[in-house]
C-alpha atoms as a PDB file:
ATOM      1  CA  UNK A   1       4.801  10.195 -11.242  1.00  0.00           C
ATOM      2  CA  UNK A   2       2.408   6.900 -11.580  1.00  0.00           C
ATOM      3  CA  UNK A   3       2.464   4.082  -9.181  1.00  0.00           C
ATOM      4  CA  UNK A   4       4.406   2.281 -12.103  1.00  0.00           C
ATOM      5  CA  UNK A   5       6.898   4.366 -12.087  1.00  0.00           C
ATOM      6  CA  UNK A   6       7.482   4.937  -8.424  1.00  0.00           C
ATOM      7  CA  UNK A   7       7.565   0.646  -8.123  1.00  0.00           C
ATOM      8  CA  UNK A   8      10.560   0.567 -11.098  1.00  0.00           C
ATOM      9  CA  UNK A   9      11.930   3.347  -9.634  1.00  0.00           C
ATOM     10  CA  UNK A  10      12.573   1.405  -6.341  1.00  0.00           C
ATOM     11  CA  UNK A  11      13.665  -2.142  -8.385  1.00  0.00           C
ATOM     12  CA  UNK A  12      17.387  -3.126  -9.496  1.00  0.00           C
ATOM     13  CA  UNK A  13      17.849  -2.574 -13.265  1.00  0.00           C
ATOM     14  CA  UNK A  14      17.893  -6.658 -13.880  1.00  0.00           C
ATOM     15  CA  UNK A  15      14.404  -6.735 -11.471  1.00  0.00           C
ATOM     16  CA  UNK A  16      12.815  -4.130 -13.718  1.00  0.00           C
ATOM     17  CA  UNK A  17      14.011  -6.000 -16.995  1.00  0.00           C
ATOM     18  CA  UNK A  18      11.903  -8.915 -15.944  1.00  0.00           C
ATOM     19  CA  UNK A  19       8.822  -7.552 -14.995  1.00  0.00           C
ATOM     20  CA  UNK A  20       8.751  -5.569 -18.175  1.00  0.00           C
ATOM     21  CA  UNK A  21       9.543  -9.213 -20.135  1.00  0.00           C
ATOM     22  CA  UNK A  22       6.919 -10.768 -17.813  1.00  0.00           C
ATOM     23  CA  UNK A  23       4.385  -7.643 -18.508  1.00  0.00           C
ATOM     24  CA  UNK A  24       4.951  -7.591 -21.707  1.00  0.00           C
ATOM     25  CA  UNK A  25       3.805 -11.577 -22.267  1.00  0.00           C
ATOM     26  CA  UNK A  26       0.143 -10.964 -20.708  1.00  0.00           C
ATOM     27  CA  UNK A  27      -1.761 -10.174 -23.718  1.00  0.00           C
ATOM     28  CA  UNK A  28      -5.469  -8.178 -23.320  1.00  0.00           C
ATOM     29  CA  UNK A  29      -7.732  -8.079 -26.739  1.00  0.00           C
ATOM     30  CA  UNK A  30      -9.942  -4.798 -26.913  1.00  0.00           C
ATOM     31  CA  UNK A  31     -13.873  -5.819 -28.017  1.00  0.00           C
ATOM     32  CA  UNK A  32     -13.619  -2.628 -29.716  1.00  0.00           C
ATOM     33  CA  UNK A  33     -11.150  -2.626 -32.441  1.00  0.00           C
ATOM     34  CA  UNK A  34      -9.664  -5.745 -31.433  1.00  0.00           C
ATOM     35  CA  UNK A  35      -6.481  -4.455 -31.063  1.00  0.00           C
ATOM     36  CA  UNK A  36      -4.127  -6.819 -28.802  1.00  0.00           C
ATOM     37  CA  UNK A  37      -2.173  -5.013 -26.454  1.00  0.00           C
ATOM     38  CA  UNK A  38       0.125  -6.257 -23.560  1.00  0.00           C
ATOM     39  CA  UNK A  39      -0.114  -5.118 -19.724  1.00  0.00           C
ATOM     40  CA  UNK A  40       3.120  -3.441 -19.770  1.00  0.00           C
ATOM     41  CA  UNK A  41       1.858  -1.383 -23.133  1.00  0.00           C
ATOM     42  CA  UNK A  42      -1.441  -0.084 -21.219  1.00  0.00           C
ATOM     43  CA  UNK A  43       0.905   0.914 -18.242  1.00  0.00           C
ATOM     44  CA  UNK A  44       0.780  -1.930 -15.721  1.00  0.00           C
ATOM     45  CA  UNK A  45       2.638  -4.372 -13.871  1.00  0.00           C
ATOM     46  CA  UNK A  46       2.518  -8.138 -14.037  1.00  0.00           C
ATOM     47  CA  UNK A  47       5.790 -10.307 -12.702  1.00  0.00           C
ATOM     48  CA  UNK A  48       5.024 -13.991 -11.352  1.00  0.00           C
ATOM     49  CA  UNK A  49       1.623 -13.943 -11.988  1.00  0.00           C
ATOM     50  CA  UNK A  50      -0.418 -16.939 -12.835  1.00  0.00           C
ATOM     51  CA  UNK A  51      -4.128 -17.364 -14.287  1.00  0.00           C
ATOM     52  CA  UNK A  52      -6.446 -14.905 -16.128  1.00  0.00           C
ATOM     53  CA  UNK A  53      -6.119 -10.951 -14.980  1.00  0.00           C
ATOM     54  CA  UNK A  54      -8.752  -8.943 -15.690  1.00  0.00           C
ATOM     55  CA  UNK A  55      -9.381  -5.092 -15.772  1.00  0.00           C
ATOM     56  CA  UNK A  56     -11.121  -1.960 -16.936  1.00  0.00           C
ATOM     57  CA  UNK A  57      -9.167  -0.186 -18.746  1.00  0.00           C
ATOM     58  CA  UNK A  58      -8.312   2.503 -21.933  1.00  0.00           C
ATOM     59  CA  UNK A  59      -7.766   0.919 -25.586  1.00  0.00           C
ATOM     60  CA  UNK A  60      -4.455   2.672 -26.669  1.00  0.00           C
ATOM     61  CA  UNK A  61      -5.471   2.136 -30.331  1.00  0.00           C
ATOM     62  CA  UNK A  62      -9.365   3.161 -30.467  1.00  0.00           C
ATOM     63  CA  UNK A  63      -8.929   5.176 -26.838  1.00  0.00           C
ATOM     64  CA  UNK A  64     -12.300   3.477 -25.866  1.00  0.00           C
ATOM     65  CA  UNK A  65     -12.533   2.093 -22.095  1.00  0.00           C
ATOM     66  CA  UNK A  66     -13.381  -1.763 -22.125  1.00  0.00           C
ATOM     67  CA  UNK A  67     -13.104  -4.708 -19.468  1.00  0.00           C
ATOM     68  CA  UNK A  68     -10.510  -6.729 -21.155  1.00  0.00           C
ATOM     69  CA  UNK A  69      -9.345 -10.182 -19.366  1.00  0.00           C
ATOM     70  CA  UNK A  70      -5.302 -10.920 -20.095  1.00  0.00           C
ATOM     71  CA  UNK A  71      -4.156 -14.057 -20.451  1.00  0.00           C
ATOM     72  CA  UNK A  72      -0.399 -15.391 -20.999  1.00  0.00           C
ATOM     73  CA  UNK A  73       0.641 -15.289 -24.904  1.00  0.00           C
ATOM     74  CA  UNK A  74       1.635 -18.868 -24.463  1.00  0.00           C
ATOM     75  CA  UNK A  75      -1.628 -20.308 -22.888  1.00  0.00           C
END
């Protein structure tokens, strides 16, 4: 089990249903393929976070590791 899935596993259904909404707005742009994926798509957690995240991580689409900064869709 990931560390995702043991933190959901411990949250109310309606908790869970807004991190994933709240995940799901942080968007991260691979330099790679630039393919624009959301935290919640590469397997992570965001839920009242504020600023710029940033992170190493695995392109889903080209399956190339990148650091990728993730920003709000709406900023």
């Amino acid at each position: 089990m990931s560390l995702r899935g043991l933190i959901l596993g411990l949250m109310s259904d309606v908790i869970k249903k807004k991190m994933e909404a709240a995940s799901r707005k942080w968007i991260g742009v691979c330099p790679n393929c630039a393919a624009a994926h959301s935290i919640s798509d590469i397997g992570g957690i965001s839920y009242n976070a504020a600023g710029r995240k940033s992170a190493w991580v695995r392109c889903p689409s080209c399956q190339t590791h990148s650091f990728r900064i993730f920003e709000t869709a709406t900023a």
